[in-house]
Protein backbone atom coordinates (compact mmCIF):
# COMPACT_ATOMS: atom_id res chain seq x y z
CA UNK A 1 66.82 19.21 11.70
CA UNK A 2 65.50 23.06 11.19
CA UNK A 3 67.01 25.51 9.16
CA UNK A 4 67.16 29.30 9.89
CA UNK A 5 66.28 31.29 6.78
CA UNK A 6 67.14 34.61 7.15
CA UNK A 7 65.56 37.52 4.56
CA UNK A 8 67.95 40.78 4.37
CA UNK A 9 66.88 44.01 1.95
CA UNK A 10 68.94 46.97 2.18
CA UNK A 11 72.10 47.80 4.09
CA UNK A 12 73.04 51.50 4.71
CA UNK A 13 76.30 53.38 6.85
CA UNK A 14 73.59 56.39 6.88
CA UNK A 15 70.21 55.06 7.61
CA UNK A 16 69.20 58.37 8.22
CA UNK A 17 69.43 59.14 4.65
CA UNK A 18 66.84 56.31 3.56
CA UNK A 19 63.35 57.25 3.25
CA UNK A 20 60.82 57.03 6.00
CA UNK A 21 58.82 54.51 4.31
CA UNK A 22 61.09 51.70 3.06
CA UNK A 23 63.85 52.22 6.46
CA UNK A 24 62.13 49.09 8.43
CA UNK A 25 64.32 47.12 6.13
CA UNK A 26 67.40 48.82 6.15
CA UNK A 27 70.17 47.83 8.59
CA UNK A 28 72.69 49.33 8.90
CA UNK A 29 76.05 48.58 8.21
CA UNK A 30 77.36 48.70 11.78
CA UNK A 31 74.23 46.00 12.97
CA UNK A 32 74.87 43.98 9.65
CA UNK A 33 78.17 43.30 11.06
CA UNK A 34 78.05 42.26 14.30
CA UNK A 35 75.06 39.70 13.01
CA UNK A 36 77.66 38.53 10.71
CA UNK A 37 80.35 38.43 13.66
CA UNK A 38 77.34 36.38 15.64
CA UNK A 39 76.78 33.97 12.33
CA UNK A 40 80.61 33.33 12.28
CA UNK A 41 80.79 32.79 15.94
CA UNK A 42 77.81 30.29 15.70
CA UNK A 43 79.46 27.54 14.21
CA UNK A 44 76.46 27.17 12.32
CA UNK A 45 77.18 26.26 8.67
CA UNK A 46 75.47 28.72 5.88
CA UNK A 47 73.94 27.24 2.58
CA UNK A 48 72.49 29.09 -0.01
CA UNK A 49 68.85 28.21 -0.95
CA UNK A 50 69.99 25.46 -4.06
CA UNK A 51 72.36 24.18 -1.80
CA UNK A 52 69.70 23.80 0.78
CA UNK A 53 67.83 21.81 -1.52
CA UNK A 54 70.13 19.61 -2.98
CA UNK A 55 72.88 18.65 -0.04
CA UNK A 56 72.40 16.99 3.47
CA UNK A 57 72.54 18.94 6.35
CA UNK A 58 73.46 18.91 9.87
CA UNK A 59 71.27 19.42 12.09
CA UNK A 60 71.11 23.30 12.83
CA UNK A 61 71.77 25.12 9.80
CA UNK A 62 71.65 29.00 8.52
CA UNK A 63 70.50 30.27 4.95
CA UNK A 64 70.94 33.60 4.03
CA UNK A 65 69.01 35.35 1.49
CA UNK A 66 68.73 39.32 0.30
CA UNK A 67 65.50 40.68 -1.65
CA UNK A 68 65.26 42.98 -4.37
CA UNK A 69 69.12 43.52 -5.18
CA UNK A 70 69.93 47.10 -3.64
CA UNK A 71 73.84 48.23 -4.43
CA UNK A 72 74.61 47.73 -0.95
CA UNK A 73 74.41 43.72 -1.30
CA UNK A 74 77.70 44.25 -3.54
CA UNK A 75 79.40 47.22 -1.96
CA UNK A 76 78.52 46.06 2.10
CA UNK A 77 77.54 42.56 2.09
CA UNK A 78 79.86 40.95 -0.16
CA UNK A 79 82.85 41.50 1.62
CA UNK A 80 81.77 40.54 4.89
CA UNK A 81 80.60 37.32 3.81
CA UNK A 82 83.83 36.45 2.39
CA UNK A 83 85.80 37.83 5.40
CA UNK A 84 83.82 35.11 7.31
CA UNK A 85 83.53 32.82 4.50
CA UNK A 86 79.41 32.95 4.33
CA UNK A 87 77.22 32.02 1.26
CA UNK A 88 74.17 33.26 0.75
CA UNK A 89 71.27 33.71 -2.10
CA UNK A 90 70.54 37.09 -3.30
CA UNK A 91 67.01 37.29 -5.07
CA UNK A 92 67.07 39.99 -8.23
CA UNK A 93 64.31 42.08 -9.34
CA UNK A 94 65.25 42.15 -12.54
CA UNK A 95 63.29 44.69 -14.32
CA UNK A 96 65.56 47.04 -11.93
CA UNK A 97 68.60 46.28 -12.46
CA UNK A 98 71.29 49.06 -13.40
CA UNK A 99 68.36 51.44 -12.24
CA UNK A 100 68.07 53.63 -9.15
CA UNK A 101 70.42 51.95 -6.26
CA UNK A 102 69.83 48.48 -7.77
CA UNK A 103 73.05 46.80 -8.77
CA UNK A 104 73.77 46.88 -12.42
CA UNK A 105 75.59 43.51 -14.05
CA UNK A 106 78.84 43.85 -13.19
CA UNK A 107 78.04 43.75 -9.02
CA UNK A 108 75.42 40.85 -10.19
CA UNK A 109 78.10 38.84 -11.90
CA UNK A 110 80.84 39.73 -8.72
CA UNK A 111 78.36 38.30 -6.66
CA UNK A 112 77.83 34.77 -8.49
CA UNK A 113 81.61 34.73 -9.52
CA UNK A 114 82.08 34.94 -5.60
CA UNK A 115 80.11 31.73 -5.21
CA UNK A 116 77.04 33.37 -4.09
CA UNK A 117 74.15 32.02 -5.68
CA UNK A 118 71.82 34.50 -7.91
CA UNK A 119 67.95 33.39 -7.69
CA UNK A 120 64.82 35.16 -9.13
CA UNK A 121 62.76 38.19 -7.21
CA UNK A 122 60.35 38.04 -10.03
CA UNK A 123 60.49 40.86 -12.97
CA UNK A 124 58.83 43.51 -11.87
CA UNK A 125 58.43 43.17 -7.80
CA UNK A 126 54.47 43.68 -8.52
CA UNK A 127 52.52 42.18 -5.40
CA UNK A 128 51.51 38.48 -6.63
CA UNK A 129 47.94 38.42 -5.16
CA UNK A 130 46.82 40.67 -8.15
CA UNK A 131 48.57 38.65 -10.75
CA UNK A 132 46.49 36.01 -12.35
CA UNK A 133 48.31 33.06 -13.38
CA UNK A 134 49.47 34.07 -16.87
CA UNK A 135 50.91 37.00 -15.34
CA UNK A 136 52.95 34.93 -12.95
CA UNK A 137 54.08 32.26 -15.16
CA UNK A 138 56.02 35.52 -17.41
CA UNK A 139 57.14 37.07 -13.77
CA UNK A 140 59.28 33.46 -12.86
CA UNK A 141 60.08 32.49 -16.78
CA UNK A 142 61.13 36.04 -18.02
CA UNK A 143 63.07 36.97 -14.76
CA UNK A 144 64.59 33.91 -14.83
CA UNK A 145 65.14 34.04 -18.29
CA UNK A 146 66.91 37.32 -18.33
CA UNK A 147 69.28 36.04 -15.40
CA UNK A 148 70.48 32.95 -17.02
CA UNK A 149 71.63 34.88 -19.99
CA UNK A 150 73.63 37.25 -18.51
CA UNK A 151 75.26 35.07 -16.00
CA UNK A 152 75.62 31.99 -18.21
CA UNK A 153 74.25 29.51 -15.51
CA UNK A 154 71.39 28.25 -14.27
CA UNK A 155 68.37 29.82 -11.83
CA UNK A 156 66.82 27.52 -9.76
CA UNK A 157 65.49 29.64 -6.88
CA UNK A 158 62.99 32.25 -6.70
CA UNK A 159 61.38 34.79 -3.87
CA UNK A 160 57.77 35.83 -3.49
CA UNK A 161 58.22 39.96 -3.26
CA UNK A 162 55.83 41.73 -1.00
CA UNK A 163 53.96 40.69 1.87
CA UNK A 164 50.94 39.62 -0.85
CA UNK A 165 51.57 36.30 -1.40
CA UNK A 166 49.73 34.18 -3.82
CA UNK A 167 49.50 30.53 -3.24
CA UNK A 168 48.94 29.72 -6.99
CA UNK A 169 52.86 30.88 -6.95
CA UNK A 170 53.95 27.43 -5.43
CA UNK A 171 52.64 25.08 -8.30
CA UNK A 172 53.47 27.85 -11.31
CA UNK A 173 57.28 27.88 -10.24
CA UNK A 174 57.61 24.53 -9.68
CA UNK A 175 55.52 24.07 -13.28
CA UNK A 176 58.29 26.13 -14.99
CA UNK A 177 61.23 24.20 -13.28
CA UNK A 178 62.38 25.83 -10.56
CA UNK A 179 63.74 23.92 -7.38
CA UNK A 180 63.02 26.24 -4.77
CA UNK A 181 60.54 29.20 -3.75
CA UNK A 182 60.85 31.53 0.01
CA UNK A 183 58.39 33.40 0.84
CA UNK A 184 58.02 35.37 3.89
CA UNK A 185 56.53 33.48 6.37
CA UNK A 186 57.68 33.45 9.79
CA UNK A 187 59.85 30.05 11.28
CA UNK A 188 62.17 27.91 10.74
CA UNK A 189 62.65 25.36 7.36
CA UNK A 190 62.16 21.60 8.61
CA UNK A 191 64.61 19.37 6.91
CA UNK A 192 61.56 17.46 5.22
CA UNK A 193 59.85 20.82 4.51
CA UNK A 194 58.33 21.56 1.06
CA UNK A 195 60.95 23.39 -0.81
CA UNK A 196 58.38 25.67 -2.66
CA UNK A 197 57.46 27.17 1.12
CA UNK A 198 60.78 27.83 2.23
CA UNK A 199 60.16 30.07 5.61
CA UNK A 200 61.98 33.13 6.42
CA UNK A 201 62.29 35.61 9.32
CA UNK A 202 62.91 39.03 8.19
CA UNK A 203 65.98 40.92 9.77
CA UNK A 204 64.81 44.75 10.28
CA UNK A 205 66.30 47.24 11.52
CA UNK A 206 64.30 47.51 14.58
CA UNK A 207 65.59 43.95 15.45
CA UNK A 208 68.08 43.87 18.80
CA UNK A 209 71.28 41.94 18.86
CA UNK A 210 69.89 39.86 21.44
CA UNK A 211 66.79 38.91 19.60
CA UNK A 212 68.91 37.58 16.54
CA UNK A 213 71.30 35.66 18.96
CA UNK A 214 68.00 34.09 20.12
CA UNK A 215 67.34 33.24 16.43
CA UNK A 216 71.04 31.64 16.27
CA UNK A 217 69.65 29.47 18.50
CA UNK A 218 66.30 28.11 17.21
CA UNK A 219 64.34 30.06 19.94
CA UNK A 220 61.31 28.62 19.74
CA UNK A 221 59.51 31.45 21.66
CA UNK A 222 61.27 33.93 19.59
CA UNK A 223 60.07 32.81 16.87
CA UNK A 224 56.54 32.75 18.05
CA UNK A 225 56.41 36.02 18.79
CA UNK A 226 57.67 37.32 15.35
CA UNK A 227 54.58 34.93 14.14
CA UNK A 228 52.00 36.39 15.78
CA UNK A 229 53.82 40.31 14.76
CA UNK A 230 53.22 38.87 11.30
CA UNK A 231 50.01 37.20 11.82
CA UNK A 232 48.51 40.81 12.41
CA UNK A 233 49.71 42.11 9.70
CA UNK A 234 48.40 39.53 7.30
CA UNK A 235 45.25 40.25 9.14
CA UNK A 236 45.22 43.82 8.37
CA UNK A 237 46.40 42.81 4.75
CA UNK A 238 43.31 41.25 4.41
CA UNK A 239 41.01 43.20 6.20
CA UNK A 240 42.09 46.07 4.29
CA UNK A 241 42.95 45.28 1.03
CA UNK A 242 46.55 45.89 -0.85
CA UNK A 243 45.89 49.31 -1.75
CA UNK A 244 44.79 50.43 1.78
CA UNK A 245 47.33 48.85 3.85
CA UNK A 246 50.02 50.06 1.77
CA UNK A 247 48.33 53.52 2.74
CA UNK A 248 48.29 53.21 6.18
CA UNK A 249 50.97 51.72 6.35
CA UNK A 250 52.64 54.47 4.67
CA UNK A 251 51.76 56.83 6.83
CA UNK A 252 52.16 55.00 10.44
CA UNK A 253 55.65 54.84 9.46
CA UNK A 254 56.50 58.21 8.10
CA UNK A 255 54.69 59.44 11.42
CA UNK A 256 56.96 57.61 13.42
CA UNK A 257 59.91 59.21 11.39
């Protein structure tokens, strides 16, 4: 019984606006809705990650999740979940908030008022391969920390930020109580699956409609293919080093505008 976990980031109605460098995960607004127009017309029932955890399931199911807490989660997302009556679990960074384009408390507390759940992104979105332990036990408790004092409720989910994942990150955040931690590794969530390696499959902006219908509908070759994307990267990750690849990586996407 597999669950699609889905990982959004930014959502823009002028993508050309957004800088080189971080566009790969900004859809826009126009794409964002016909995905949601696909979800609706799925059938497919949408949890958020607690729910996930803690309720049965049928036996195809969607989870929807948003990294880092950009504006546009409250301003874009919000309402077209609720026009197709969608849930979903939108990971803070919460050293950000209020700063930048990161929603301040107000769009935070709309969004958990509107039955969305509010989970952890860590506190300061530092890559957690360079964090020793220490350093990612005050990441999970002080994020989480923050959170539950401003919304009055509980935090029981968390998301690794970055592509550096540390595997030490699994037994901290269950250590400190969490129920849940996604990461972003590519395929779908078996039923039995170890909720402290929740998969997810990134939604970028280079992704076409027909590709995500495919998702909709546990493509198993789809799916595959995104792996292996992902297993080259994680290859050049290590090759390379965090420093490096962020480099290059830098730079083969500003060249390619």
């Amino acid at each position: 019984m597999p669950t699609l976990m889905l990982m959004y980031h930014d959502l823009s109605a002028d993508s050309a606006s957004i800088p080189p460098q971080h566009r790969p995960y900004v859809l826009d607004a126009s794409t964002f809705r016909l995905q949601m127009d696909a979800m609706a017309a799925s059938g497919l029932p949408a949890f958020t990650v607690t729910q996930w955890c803690t309720s049965p399931r049928p036996l195809r199911a969607l989870a929807l999740t948003f990294d880092d807490g950009h504006v546009s989660n409250h301003d874009i997302a919000l309402p077209m979940l609720l026009e197709r009556k969608l849930t979903a679990t939108f990971f803070i960074t919460v050293g950000c908030i209020g700063t930048g384009t990161t929603m301040n408390w107000t769009q935070i507390r709309a969004l958990h008022a509107a039955g969305m759940e509010i989970g952890s992104h860590t506190l300061t979105h530092r890559p957690p391969s360079t964090l020793n332990d220490d350093e990612l036990r005050h990441e999970l408790l002080e994020s989480r920390r923050i959170l539950e004092e401003n919304l009055g409720a509980p935090v029981t989910s968390v998301s690794s930020p970055t592509g550096f994942f540390n595997p030490r990150m699994r037994a901290i955040a269950r250590e400190v109580g969490y129920r849940a931690l996604c990461f972003g590794r590519v395929g779908f969530v078996a039923d039995h699956g170890d909720p402290f390696s929740l998969h997810r499959v990134a939604v970028k902006r280079t992704m076409p409609q027909a590709e995500f219908e495919a998702l909709l509908q546990f493509n198993e070759s789809t799916v595959r293919r995104l792996w292996l994307q992902q297993w080259v990267r994680d290859l050049a990750r290590k090759v390379l080093g965090v420093d490096a690849y962020l480099r290059i990586r830098r730079l083969f996407i500003q060249g390619r505008g």
